[in-house]
Protein backbone atom coordinates (compact mmCIF):
# COMPACT_ATOMS: atom_id res chain seq x y z
CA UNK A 1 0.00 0.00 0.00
CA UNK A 2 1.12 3.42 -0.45
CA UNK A 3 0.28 7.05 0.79
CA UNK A 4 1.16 10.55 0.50
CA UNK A 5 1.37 13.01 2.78
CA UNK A 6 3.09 15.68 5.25
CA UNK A 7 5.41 14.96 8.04
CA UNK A 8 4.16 15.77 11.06
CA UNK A 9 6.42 14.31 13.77
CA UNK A 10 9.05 12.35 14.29
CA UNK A 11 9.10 10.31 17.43
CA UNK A 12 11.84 9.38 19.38
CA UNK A 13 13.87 6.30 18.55
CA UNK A 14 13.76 3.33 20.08
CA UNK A 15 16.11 0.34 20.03
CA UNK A 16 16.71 -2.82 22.11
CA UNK A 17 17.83 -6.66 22.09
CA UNK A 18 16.22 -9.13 21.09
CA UNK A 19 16.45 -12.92 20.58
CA UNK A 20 17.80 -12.02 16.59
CA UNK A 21 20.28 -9.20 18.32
CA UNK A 22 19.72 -5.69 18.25
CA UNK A 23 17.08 -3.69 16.89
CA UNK A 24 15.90 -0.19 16.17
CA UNK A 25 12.48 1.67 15.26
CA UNK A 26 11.39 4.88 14.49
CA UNK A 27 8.20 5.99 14.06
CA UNK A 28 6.81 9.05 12.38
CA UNK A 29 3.34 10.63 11.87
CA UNK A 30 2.44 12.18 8.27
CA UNK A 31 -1.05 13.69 7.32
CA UNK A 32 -2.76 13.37 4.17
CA UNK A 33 -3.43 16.46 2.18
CA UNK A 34 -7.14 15.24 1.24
CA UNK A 35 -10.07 17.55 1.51
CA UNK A 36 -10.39 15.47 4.99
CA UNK A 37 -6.80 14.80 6.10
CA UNK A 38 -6.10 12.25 8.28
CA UNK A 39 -3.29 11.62 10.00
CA UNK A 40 -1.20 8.25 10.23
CA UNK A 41 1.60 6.76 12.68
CA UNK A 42 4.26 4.89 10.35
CA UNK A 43 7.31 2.40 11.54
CA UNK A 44 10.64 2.72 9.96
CA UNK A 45 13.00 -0.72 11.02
CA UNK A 46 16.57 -0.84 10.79
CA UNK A 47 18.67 0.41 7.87
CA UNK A 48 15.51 1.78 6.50
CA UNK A 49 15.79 4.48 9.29
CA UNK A 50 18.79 6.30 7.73
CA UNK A 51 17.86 5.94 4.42
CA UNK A 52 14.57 7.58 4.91
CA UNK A 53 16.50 11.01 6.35
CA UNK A 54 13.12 12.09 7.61
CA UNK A 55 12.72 15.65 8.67
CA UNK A 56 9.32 17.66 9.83
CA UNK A 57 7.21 19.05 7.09
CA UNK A 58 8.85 16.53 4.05
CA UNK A 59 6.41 15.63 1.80
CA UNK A 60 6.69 11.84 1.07
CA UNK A 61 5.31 9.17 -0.32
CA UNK A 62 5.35 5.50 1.89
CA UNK A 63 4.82 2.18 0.64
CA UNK A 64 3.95 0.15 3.56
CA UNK A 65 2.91 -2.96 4.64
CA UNK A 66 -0.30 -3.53 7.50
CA UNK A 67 0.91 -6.32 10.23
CA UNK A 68 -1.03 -7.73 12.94
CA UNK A 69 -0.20 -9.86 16.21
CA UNK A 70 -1.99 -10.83 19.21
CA UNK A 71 -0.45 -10.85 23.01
CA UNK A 72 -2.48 -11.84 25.92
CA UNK A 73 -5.75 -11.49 24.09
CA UNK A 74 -5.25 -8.46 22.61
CA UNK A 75 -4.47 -7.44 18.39
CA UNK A 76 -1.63 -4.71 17.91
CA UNK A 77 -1.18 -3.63 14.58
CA UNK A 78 1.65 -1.61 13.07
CA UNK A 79 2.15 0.44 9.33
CA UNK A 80 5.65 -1.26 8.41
CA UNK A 81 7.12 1.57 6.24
CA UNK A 82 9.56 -0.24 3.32
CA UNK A 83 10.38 2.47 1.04
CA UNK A 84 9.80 6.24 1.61
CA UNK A 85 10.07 8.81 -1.31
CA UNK A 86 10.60 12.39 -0.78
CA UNK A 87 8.40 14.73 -2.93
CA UNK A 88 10.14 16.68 -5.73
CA UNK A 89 8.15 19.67 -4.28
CA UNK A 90 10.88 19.68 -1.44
CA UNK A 91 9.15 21.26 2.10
CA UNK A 92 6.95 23.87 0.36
CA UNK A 93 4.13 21.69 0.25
CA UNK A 94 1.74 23.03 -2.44
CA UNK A 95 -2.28 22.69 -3.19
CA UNK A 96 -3.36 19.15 -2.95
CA UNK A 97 -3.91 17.66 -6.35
CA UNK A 98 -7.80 18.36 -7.72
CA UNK A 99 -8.91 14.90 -7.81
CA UNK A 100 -12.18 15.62 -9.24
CA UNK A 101 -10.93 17.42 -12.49
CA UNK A 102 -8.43 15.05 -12.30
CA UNK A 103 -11.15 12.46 -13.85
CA UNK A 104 -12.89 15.06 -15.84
CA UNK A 105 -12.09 14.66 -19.98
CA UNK A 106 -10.56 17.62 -21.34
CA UNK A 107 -13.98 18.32 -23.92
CA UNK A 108 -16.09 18.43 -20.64
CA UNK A 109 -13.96 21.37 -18.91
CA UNK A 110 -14.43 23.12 -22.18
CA UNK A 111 -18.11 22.53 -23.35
CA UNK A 112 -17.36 21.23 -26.55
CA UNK A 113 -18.91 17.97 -26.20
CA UNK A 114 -22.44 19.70 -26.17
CA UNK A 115 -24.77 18.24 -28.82
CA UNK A 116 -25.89 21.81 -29.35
């Protein structure tokens, strides 16, 4: 899956030991520039964490994957980021893309489809 967005914040990082050796996360929060935006808490892993360079107000697109897992009775589930792409517009955001004339044929913005 993939989405686009604004960082928002970058929490702090966290690392630790486990039974494969050691590990570290970061996790960052970016918010869609929809008519609605929504915001969403992703997981960097690893390598993948200084690749990424993250820095407030990037705009980025994430391809991530959705993972699930149960402890004492309860589901957790975590966006696994595995690629992030920085926007060419750099940190000056922009308008959000028009999605509805986005779909619109060109004839239709300009009339000249009218049977009279």
């Amino acid at each position: 899956m993939d989405i686009s967005g604004k960082v928002t914040n970058i929490l702090p990082l966290q690392s630790g030991e486990g039974k494969n050796g050691t590990w570290k996360k970061q996790e960052f929060v970016i918010e869609t520039q929809a008519q609605f935006p929504k915001k969403v808490c992703l997981s960097l892993w690893g390598d993948k964490i200084d690749q990424a360079k993250l820095a407030d107000n990037d705009m980025v697109t994430v391809s991530f994957d959705l993972e699930s897992r149960e402890y004492n009775g309860r589901w957790y589930t975590e966006a696994k980021a595995w690629k992030v792409a920085k926007s060419s517009e750099g940190t000056t955001g922009g308008p959000p893309p028009d999605y509805i004339t986005d779909f619109i044929p060109e004839s239709a913005e300009t009339g000249d489809d009218l049977p009279f």
